[in-house]
C-alpha atoms as a PDB file:
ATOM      1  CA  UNK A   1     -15.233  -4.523 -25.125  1.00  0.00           C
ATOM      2  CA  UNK A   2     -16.848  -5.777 -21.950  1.00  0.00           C
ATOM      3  CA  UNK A   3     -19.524  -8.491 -22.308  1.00  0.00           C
ATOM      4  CA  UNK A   4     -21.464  -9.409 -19.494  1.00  0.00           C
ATOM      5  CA  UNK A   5     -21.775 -13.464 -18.840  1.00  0.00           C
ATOM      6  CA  UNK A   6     -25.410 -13.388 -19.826  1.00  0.00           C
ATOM      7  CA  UNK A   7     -24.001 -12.326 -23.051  1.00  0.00           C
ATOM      8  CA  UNK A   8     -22.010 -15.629 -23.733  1.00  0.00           C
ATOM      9  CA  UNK A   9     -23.532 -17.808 -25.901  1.00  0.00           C
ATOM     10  CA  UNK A  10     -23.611 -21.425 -26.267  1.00  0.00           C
ATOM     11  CA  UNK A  11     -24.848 -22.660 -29.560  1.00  0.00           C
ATOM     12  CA  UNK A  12     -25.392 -26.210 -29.321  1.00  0.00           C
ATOM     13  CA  UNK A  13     -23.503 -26.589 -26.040  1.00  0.00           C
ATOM     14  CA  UNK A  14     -20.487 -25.269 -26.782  1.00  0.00           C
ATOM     15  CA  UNK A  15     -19.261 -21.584 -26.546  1.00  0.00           C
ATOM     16  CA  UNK A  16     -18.303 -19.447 -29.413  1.00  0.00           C
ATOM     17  CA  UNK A  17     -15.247 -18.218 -29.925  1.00  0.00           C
ATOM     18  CA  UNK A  18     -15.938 -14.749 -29.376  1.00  0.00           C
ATOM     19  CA  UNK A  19     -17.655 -16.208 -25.996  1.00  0.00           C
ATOM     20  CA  UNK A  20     -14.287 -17.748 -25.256  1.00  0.00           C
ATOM     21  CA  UNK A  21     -12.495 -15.027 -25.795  1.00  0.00           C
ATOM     22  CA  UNK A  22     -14.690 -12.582 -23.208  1.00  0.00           C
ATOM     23  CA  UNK A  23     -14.191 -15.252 -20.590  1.00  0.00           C
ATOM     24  CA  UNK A  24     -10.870 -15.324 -20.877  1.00  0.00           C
ATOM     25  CA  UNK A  25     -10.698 -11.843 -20.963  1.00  0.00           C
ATOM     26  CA  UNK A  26     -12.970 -11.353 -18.237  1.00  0.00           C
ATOM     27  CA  UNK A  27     -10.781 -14.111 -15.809  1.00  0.00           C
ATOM     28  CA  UNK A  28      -7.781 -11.514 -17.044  1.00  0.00           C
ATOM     29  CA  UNK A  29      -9.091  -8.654 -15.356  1.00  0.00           C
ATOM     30  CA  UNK A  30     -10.479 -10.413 -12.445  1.00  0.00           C
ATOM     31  CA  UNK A  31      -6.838 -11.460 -11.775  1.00  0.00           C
ATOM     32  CA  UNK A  32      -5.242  -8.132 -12.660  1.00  0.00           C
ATOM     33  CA  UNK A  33      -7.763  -6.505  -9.958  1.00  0.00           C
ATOM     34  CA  UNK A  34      -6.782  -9.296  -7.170  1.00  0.00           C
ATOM     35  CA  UNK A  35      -3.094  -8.434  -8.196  1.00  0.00           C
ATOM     36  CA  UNK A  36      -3.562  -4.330  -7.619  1.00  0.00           C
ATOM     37  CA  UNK A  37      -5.078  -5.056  -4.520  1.00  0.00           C
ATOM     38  CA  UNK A  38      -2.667  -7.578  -3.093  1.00  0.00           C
ATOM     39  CA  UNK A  39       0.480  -5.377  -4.245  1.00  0.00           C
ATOM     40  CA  UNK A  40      -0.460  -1.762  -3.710  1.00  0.00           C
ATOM     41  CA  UNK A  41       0.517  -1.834  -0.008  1.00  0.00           C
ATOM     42  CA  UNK A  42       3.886  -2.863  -1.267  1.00  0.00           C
ATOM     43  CA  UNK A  43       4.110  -0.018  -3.859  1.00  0.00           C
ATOM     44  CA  UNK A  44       2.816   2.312  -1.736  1.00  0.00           C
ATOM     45  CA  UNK A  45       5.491   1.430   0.811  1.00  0.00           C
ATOM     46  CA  UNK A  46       8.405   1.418  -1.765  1.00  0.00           C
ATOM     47  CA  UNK A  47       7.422   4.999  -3.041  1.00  0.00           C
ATOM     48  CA  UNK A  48       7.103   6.205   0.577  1.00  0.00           C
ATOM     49  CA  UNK A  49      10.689   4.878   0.876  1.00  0.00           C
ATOM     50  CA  UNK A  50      11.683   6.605  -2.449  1.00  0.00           C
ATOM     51  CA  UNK A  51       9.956   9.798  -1.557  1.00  0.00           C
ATOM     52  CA  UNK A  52      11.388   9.977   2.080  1.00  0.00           C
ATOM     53  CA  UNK A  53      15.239   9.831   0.480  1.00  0.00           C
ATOM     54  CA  UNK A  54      14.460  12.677  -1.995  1.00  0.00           C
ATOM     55  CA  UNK A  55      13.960  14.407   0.870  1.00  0.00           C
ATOM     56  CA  UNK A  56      16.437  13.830   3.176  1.00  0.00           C
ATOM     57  CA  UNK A  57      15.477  11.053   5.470  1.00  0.00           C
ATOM     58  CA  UNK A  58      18.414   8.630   6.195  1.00  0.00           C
ATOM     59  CA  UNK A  59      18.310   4.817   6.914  1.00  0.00           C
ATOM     60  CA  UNK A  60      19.162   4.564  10.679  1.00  0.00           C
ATOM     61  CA  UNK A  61      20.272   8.395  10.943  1.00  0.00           C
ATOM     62  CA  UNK A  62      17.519  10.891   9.755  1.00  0.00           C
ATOM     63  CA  UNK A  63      13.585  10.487  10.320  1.00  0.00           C
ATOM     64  CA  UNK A  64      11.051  12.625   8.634  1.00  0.00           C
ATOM     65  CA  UNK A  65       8.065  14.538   9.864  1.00  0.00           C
ATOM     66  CA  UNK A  66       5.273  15.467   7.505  1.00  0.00           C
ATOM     67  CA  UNK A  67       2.447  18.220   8.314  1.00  0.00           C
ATOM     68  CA  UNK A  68      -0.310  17.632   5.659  1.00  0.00           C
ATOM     69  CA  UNK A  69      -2.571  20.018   4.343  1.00  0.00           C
ATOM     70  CA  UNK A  70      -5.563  19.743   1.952  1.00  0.00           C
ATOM     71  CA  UNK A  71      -3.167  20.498  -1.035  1.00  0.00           C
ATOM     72  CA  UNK A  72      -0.995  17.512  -0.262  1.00  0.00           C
ATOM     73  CA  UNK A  73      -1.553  14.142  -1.964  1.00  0.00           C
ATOM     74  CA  UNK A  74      -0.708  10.697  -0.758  1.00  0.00           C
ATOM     75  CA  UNK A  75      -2.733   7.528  -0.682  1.00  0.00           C
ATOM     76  CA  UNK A  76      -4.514   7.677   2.521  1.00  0.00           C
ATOM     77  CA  UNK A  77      -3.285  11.087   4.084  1.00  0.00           C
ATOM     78  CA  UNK A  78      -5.292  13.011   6.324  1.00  0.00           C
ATOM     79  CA  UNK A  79      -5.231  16.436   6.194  1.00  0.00           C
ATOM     80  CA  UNK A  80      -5.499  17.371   9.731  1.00  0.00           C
ATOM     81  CA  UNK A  81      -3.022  14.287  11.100  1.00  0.00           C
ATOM     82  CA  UNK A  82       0.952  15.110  11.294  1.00  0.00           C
ATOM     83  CA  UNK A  83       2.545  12.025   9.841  1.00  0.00           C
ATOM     84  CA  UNK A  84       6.198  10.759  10.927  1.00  0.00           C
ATOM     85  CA  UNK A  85       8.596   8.255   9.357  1.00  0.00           C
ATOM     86  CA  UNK A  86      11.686   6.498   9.548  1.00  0.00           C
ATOM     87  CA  UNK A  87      13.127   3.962   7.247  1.00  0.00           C
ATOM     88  CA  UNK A  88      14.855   0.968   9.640  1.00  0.00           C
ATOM     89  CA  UNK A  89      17.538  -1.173   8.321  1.00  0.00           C
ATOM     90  CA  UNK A  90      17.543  -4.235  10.543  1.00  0.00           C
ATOM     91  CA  UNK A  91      20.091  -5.707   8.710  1.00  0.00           C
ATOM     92  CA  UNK A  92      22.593  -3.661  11.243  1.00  0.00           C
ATOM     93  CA  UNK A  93      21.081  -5.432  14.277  1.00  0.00           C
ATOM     94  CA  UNK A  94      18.868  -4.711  17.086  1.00  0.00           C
ATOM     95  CA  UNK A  95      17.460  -1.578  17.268  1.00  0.00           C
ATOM     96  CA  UNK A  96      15.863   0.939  20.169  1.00  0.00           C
ATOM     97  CA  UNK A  97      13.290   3.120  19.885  1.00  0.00           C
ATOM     98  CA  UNK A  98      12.482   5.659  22.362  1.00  0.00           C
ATOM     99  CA  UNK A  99       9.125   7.879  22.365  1.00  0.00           C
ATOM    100  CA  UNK A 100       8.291  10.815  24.516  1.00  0.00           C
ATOM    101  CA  UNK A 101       5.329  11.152  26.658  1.00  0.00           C
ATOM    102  CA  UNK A 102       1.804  11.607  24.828  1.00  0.00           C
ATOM    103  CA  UNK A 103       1.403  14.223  27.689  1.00  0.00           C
ATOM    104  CA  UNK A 104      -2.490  12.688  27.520  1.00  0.00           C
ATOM    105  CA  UNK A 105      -2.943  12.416  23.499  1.00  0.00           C
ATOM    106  CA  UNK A 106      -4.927   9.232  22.843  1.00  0.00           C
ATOM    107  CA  UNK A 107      -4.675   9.823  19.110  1.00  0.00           C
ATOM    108  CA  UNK A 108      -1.489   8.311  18.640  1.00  0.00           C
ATOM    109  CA  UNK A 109       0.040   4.721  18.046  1.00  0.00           C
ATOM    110  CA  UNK A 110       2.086   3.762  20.298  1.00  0.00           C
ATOM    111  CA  UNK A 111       5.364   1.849  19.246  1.00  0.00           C
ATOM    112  CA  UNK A 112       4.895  -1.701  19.616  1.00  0.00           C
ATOM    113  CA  UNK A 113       7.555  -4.529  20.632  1.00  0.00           C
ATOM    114  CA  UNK A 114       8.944  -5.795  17.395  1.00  0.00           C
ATOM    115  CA  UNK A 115      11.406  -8.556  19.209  1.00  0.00           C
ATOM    116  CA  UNK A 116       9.256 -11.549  18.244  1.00  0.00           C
ATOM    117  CA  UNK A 117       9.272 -10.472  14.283  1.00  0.00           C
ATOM    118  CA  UNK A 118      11.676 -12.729  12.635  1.00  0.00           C
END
């Protein structure tokens, strides 16, 4: 049951117990909503990982390239954007990426310089 703060009372001063209760309920889901927002981009980026080896995609080796459609579901996919990834493993050393010519295309990120990322 959710009780709104203007619902706490204070007889005398003091809160009841059922006021203490809802507060400390209420400071519960206040921190369980700062928690879902600080970890979903972690989540999101473990089951990307997951979901790219069910499918194929190799560490180092094999990257993956996903067409979505309207039917597909992810957490922030748009359906008209082709999507590519690759998991790294920087544990092997330096690596080099090389990207092809845009030919013109200013929709796309380009790869940045990752040398100063400890």
């Amino acid at each position: 049951m959710t009780v709104h703060p203007t619902d706490f009372e204070f007889p005398g001063r003091f809160p009841t117990p059922a006021t203490v209760t809802a507060a400390y309920d209420d400071a519960d889901f206040v921190r369980a909503v700062q928690c879902y927002k600080h970890f979903l981009p972690l989540v999101s980026g473990a089951s990307i990982f997951s979901g790219q080896e069910a499918v194929g995609v190799r560490v180092n080796e094999v990257f993956g390239y996903m067409d979505t459609h309207p039917a597909q579901v992810g957490l922030t996919l748009n359906s008209d954007t082709p999507y590519g990834g690759s998991l790294l493993d920087l544990h092997v050393g330096p690596l080099v990426a090389e990207k092809r010519s845009s030919h013109g295309q200013h929709h796309r990120r380009e790869l940045e310089d990752l040398a100063d990322v400890q």
